[in-house]
N, C-alpha and C. Protein backbone atom coordinates (compact mmCIF):
# COMPACT_ATOMS: atom_id res chain seq x y z
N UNK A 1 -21.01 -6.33 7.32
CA UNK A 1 -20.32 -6.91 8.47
C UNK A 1 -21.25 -7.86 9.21
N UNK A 2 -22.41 -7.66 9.27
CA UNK A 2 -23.32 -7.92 10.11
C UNK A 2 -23.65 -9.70 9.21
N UNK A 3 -24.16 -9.65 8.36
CA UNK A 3 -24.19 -10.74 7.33
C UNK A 3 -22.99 -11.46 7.18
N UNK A 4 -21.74 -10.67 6.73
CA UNK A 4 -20.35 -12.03 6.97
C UNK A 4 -20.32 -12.40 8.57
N UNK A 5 -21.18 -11.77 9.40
CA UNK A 5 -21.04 -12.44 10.88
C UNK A 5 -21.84 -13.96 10.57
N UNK A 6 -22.69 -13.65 10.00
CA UNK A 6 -24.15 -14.50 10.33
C UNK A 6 -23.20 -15.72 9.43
N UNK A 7 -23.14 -15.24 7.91
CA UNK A 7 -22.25 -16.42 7.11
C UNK A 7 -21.24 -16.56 6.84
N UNK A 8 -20.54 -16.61 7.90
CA UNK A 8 -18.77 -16.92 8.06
C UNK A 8 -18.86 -17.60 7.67
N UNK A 9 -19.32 -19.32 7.98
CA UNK A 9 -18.73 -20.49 7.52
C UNK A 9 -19.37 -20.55 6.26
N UNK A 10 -20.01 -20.31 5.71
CA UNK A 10 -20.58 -20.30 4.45
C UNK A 10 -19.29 -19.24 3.35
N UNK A 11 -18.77 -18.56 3.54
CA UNK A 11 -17.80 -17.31 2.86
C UNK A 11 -16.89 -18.17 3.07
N UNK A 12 -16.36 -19.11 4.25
CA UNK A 12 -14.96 -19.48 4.35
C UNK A 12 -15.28 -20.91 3.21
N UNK A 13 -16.12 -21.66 3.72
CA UNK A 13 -16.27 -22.79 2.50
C UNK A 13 -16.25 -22.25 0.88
N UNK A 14 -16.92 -21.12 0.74
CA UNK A 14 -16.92 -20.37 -0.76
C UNK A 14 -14.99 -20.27 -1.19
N UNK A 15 -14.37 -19.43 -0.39
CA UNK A 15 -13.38 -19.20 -0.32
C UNK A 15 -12.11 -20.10 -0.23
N UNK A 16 -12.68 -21.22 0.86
CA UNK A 16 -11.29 -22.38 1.27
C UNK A 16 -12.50 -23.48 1.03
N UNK A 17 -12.86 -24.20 -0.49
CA UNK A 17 -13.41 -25.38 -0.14
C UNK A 17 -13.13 -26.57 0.44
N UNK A 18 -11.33 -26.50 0.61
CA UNK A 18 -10.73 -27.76 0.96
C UNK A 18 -11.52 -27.80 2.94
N UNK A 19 -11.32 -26.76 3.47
CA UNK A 19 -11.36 -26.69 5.17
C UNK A 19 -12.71 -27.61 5.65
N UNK A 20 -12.31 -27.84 6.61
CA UNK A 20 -14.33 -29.05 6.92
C UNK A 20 -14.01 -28.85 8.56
N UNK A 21 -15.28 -29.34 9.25
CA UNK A 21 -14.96 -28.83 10.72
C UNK A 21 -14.54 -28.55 11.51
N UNK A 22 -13.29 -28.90 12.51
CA UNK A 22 -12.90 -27.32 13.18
C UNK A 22 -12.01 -27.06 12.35
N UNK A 23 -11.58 -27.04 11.11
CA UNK A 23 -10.69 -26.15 10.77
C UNK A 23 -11.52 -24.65 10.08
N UNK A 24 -13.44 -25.23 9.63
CA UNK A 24 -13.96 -24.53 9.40
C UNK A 24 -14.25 -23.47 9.98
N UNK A 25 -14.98 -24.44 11.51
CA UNK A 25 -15.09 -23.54 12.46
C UNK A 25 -14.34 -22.38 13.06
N UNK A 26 -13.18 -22.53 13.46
CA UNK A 26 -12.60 -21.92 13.97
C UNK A 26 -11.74 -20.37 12.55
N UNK A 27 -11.72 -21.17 11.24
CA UNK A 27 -11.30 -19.99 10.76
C UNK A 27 -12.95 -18.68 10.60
N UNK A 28 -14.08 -19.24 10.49
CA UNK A 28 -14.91 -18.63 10.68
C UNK A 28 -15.06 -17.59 12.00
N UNK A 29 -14.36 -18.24 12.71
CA UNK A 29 -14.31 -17.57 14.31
C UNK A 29 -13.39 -16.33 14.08
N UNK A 30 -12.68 -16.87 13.38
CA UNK A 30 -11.19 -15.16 13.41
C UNK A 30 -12.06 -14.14 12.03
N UNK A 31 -12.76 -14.86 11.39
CA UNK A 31 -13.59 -13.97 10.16
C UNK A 31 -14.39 -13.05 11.11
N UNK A 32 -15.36 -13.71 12.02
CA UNK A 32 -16.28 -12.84 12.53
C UNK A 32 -15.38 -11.69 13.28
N UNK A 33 -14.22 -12.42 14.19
CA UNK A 33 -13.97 -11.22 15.10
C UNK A 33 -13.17 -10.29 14.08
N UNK A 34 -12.80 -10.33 13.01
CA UNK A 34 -11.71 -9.48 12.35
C UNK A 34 -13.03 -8.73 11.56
N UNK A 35 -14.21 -8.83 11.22
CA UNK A 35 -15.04 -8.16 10.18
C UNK A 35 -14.99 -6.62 10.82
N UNK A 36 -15.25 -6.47 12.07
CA UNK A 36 -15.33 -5.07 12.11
C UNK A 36 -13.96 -4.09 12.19
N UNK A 37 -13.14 -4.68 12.13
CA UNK A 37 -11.45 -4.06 11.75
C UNK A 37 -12.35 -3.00 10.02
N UNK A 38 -12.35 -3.70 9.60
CA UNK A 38 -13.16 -3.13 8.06
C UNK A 38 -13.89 -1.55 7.94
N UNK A 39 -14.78 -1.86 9.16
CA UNK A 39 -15.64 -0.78 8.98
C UNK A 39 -14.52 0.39 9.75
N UNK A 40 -14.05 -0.29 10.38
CA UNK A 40 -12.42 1.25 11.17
C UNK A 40 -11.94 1.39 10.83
N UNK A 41 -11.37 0.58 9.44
CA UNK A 41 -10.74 0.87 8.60
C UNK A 41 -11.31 2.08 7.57
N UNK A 42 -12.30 1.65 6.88
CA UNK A 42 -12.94 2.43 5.90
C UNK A 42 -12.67 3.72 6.46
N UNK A 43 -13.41 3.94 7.97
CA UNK A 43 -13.79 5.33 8.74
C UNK A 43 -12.24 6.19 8.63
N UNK A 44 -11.34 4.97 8.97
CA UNK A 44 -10.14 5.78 9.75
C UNK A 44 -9.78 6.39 8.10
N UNK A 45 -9.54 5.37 7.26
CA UNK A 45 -9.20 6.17 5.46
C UNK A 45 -10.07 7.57 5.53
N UNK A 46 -10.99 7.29 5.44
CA UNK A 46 -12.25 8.73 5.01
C UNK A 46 -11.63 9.83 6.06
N UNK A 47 -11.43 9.79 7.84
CA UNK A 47 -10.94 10.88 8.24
C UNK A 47 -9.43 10.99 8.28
N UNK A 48 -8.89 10.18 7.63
CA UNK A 48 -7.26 10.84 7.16
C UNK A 48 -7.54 11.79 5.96
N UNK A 49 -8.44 11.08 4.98
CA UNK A 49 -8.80 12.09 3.92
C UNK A 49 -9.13 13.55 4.28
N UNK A 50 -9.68 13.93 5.42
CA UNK A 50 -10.01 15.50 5.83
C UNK A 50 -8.76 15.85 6.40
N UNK A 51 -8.30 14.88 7.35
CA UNK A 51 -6.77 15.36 7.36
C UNK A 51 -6.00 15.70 6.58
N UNK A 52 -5.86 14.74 5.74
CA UNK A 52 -4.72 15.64 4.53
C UNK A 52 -5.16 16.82 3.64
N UNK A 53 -6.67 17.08 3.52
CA UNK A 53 -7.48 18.04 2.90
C UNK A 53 -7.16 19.54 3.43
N UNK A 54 -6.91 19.27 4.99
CA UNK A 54 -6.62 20.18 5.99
C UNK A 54 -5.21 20.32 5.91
N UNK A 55 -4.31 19.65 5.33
CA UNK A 55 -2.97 19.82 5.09
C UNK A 55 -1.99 19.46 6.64
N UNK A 56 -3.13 18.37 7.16
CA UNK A 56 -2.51 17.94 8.38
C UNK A 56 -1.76 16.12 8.22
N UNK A 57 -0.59 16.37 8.43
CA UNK A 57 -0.40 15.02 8.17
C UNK A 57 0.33 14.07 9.18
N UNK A 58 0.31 14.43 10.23
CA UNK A 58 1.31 14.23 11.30
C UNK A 58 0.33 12.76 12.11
N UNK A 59 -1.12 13.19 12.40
CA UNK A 59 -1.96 12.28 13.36
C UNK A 59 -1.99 11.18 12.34
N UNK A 60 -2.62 11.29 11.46
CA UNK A 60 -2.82 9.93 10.04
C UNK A 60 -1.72 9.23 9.69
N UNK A 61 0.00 9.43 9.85
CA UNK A 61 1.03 8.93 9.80
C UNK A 61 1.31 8.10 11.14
N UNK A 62 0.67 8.71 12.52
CA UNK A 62 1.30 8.04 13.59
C UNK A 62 -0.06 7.01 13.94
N UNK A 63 -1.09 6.77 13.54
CA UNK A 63 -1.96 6.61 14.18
C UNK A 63 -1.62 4.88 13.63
N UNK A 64 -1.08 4.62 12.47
CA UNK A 64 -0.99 3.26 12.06
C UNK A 64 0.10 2.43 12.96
N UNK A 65 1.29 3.63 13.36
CA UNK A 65 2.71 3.00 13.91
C UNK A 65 1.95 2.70 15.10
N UNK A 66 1.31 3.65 15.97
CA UNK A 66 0.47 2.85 17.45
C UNK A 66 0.16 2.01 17.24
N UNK A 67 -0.65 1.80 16.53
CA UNK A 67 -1.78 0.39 15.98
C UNK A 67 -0.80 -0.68 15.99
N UNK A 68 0.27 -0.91 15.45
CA UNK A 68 0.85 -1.59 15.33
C UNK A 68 1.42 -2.09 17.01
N UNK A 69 1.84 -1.58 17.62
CA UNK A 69 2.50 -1.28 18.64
C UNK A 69 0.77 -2.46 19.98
N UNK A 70 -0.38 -1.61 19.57
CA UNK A 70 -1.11 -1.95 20.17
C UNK A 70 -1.19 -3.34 20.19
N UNK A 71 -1.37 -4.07 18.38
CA UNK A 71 -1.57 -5.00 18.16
C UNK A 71 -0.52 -6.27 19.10
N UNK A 72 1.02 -5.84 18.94
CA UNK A 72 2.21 -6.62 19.35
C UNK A 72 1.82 -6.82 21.04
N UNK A 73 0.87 -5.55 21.84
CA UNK A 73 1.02 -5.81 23.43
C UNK A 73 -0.02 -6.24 23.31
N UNK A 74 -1.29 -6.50 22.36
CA UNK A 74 -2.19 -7.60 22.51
C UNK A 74 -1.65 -9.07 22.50
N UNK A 75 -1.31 -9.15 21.27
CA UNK A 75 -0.51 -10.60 20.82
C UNK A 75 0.37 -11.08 22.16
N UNK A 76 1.26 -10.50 22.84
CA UNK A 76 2.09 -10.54 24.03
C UNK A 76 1.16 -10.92 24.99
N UNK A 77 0.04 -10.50 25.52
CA UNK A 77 -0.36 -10.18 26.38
C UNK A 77 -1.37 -11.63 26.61
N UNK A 78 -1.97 -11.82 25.58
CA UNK A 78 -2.90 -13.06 25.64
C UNK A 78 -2.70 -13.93 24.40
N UNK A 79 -1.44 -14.34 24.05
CA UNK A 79 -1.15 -15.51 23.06
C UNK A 79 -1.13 -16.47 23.48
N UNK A 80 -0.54 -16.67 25.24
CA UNK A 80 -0.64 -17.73 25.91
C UNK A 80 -1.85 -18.78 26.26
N UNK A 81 -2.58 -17.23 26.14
CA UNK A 81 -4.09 -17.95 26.37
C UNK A 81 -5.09 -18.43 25.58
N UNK A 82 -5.21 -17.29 24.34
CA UNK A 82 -6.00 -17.41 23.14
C UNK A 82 -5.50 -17.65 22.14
N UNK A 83 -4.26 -17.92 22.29
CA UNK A 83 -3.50 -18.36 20.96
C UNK A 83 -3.56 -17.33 20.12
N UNK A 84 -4.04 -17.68 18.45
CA UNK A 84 -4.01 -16.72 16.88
C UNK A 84 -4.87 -15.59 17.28
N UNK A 85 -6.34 -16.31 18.40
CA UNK A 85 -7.35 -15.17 18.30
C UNK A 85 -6.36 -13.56 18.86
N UNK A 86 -5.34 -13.57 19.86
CA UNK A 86 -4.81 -12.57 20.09
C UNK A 86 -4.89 -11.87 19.07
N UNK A 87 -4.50 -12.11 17.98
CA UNK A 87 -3.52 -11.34 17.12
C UNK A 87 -5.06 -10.10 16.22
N UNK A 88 -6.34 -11.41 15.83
CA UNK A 88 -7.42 -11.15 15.69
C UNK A 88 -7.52 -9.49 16.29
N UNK A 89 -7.77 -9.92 17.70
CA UNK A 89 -8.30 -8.95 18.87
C UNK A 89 -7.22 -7.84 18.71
N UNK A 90 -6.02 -8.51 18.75
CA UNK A 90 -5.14 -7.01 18.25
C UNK A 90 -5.08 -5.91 16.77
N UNK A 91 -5.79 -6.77 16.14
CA UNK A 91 -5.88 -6.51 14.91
C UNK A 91 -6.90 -5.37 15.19
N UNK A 92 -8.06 -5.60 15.39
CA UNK A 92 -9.59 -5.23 16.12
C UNK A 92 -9.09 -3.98 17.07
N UNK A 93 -8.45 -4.17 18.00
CA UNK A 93 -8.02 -3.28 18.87
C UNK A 93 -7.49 -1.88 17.90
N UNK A 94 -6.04 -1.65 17.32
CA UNK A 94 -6.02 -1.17 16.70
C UNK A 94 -6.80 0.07 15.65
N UNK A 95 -7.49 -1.03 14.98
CA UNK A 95 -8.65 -0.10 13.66
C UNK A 95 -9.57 0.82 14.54
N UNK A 96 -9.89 -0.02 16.16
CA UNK A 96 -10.67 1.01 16.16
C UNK A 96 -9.60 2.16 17.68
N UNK A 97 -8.64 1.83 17.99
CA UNK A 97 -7.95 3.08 18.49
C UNK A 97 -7.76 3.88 16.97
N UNK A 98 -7.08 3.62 15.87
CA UNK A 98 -6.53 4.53 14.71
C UNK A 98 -8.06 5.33 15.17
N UNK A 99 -9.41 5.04 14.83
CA UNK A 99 -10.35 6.00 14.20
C UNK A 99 -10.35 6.69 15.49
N UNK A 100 -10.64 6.24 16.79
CA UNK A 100 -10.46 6.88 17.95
C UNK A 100 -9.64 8.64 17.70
N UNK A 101 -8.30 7.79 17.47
CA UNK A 101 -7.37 9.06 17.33
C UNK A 101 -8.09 10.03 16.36
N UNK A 102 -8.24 9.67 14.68
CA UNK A 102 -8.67 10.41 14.09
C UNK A 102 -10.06 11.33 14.31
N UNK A 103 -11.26 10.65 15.14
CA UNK A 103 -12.23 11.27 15.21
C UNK A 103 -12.34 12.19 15.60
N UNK A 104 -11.63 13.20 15.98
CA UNK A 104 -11.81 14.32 17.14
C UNK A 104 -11.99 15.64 15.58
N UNK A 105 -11.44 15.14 14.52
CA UNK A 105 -11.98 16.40 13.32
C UNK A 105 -13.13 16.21 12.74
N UNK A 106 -14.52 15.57 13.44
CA UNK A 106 -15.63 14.99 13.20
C UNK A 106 -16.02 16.66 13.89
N UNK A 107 -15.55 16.60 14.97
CA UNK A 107 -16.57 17.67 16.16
C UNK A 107 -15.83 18.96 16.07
N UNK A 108 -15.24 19.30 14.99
CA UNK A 108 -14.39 21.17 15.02
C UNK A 108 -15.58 21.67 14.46
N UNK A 109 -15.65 22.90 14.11
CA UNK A 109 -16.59 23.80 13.90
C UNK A 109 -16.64 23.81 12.24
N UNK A 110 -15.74 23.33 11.64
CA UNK A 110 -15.86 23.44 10.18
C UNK A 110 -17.02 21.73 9.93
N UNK A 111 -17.22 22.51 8.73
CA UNK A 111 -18.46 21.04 8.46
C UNK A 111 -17.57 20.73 6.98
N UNK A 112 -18.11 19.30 6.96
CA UNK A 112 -17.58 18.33 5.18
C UNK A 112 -18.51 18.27 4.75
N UNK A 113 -18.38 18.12 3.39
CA UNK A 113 -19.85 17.69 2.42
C UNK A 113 -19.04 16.83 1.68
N UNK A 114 -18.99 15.62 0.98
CA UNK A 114 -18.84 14.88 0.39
C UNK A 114 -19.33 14.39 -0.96
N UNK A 115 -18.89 15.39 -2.35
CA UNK A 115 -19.51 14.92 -3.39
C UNK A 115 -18.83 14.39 -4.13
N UNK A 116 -19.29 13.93 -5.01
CA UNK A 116 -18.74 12.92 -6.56
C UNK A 116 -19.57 13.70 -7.64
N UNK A 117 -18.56 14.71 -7.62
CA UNK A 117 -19.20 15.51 -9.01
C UNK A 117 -18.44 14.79 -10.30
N UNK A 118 -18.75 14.29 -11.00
CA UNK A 118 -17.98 13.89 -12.21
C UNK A 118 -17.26 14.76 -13.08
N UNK A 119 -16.92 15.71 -12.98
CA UNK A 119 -16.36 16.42 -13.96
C UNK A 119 -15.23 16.02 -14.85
N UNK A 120 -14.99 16.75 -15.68
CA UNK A 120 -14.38 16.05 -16.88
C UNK A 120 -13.13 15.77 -16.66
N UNK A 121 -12.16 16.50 -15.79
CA UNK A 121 -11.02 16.34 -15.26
C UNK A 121 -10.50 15.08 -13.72
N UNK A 122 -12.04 15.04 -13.65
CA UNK A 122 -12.12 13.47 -12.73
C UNK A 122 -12.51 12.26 -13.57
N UNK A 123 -13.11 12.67 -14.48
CA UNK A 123 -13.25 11.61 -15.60
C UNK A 123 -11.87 10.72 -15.91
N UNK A 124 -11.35 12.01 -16.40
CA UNK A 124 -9.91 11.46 -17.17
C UNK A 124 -9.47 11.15 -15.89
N UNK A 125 -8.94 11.32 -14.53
CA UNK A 125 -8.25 10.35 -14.01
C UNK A 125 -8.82 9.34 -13.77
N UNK A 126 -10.09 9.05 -13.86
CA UNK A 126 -10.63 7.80 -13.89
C UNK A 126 -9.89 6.59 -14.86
N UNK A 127 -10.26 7.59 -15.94
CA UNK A 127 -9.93 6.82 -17.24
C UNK A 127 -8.03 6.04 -17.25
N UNK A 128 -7.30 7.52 -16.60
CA UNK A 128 -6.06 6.82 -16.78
C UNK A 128 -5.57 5.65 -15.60
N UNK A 129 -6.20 5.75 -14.56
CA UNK A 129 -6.07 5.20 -13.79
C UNK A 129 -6.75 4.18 -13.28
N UNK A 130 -7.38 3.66 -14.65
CA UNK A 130 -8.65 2.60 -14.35
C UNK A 130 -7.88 0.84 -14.81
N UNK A 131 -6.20 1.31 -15.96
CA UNK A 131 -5.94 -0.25 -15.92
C UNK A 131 -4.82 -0.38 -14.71
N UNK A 132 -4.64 0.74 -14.05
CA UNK A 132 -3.89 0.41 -12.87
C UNK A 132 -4.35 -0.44 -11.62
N UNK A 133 -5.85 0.24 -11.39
CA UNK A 133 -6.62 -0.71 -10.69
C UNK A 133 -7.21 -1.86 -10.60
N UNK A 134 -7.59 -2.15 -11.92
CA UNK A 134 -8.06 -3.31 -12.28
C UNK A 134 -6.93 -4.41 -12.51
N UNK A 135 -5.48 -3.68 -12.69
CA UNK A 135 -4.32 -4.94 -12.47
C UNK A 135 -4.01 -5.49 -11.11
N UNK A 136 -4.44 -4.09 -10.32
CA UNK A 136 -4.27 -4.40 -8.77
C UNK A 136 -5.14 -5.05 -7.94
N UNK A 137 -6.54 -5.09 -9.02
CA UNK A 137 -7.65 -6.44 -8.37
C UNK A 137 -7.40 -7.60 -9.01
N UNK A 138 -6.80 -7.55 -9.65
CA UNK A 138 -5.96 -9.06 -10.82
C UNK A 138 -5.09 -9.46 -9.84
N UNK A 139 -4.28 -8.62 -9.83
CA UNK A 139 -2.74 -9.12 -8.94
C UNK A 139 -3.01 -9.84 -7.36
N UNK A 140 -4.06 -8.92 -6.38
CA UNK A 140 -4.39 -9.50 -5.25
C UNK A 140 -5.54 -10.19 -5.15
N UNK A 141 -5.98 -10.60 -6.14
CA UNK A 141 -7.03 -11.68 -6.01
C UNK A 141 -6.26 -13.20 -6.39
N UNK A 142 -4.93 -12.99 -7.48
CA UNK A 142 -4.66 -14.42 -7.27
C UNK A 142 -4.49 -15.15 -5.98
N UNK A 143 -4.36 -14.23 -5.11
CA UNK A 143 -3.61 -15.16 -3.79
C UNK A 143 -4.87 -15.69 -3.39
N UNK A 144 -6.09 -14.91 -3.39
CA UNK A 144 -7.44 -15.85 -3.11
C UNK A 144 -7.56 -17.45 -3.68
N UNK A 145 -7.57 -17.51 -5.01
CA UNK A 145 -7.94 -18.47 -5.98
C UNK A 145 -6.32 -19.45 -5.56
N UNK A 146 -5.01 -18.79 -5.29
CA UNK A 146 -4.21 -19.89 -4.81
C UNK A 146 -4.39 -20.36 -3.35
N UNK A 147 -5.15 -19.78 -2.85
CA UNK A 147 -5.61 -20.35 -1.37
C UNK A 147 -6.74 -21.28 -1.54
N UNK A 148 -7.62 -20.70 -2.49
CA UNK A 148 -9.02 -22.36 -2.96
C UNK A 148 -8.71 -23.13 -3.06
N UNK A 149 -7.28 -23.17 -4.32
CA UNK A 149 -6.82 -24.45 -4.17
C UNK A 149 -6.08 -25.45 -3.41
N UNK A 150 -5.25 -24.40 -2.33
CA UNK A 150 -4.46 -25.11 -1.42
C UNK A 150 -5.38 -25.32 0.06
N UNK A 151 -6.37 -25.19 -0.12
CA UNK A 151 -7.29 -25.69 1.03
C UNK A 151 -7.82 -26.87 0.66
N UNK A 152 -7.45 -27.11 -0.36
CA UNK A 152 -8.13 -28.95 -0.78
C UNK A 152 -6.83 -29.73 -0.55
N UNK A 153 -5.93 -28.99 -0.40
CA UNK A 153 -4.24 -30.23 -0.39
C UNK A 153 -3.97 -30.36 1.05
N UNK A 154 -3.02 -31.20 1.29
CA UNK A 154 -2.74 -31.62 2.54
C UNK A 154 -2.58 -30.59 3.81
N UNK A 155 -2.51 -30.61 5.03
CA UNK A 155 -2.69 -29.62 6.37
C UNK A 155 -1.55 -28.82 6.22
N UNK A 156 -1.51 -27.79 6.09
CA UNK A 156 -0.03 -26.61 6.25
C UNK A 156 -0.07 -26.33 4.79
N UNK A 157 -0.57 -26.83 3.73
CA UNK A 157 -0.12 -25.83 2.20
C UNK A 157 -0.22 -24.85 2.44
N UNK A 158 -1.75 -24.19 3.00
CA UNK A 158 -1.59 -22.62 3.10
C UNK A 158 -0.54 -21.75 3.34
N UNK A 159 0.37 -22.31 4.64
CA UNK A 159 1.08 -21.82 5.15
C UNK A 159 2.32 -21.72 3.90
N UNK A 160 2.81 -22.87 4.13
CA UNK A 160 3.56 -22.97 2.72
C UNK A 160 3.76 -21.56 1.42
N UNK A 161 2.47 -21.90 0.95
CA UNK A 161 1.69 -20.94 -0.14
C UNK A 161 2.14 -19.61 0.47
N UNK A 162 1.93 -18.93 1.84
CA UNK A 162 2.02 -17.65 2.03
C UNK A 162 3.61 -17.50 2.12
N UNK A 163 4.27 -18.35 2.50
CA UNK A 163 5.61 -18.29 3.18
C UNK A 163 6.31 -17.70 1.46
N UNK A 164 5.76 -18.05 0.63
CA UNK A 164 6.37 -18.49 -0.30
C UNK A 164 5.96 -16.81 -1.19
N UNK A 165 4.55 -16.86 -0.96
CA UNK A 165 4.50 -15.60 -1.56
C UNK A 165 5.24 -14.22 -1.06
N UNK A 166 5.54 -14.51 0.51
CA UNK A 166 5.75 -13.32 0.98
C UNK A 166 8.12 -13.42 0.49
N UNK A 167 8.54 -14.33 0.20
CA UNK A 167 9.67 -14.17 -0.48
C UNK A 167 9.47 -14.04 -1.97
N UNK A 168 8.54 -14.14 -2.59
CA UNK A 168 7.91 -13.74 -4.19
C UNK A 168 8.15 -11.83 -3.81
N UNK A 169 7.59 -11.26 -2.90
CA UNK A 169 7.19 -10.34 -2.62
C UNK A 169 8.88 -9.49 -2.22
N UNK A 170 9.54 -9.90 -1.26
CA UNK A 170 10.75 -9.65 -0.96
C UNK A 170 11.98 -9.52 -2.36
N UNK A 171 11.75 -10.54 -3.06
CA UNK A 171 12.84 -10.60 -4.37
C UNK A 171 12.24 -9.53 -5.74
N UNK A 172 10.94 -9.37 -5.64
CA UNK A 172 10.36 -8.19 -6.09
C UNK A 172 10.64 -7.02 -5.69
């Protein structure tokens, strides 16, 4: 997180070679503030995982619908002012209320240990479930490589490009 802070515009040029100054700038700006959504993310996954371990499933189901909720009275609240960054900050807001909520099974009296024992019966779901994943880093990485290229074409393809994927997505 700390490093995509430092080389935003360097990741966004890797990523969108078409973009050049403020369009650079400024998408670098929503990179930095959105990087730590990531790490609340990761956290909030790992303590839903003890939640459902615990056979609790009620906080890890509601904690995304808030988030959501949070995000919309961010966006509302300062779109007028900050424009897209709202949505950023609501985004941000969110990941880290979800872990908020979840953290409180950090401090009960039971302790976690966390291993990766390989055993042979984790093997095999590895194994069967290894061309599922690797289709699903196939499948969501094209939209990367169709965004490289539509950052070299005229102002709004992107938009275009998403509008388009997200009715690809709907008729699916």
């Amino acid at each position: 997180i700390i490093v995509g802070g430092f080389f935003a515009e360097e990741i966004i040029l890797l990523l969108m070679p078409g973009f050049r100054g403020e369009q650079l700038r400024f998408t670098a700006e929503l990179l930095r503030i959105l990087l730590p959504t990531t790490l609340f993310l990761v956290m909030s996954n790992l303590l839903t995982t003890i939640y459902q371990a615990n056979s609790k499933f009620l906080l890890p189901a509601v904690g995304p619908v808030i988030g959501i909720i949070i995000t919309l009275v961010v966006v509302a609240s300062f779109s007028n002012s900050i424009g897209i960054k709202s949505l950023a900050y609501g985004s941000v807001a969110a990941a880290v209320f979800n872990f908020a909520l979840l953290s409180p099974i950090v401090f009960k009296k039971e302790r976690y240990s966390f291993s990766f024992l390989l055993e042979r019966d984790i093997i095999n779901i590895f194994k069967v479930a290894a061309p599922l994943l690797f289709a699903g880093i196939f499948y969501r990485s094209t939209s990367i490589f169709e965004r490289m290229i539509a950052s070299t074409l005229e102002k709004g393809s992107i938009s275009y490009l998403g509008y388009a994927n997200q009715l690809m997505s709907y008729l699916s």
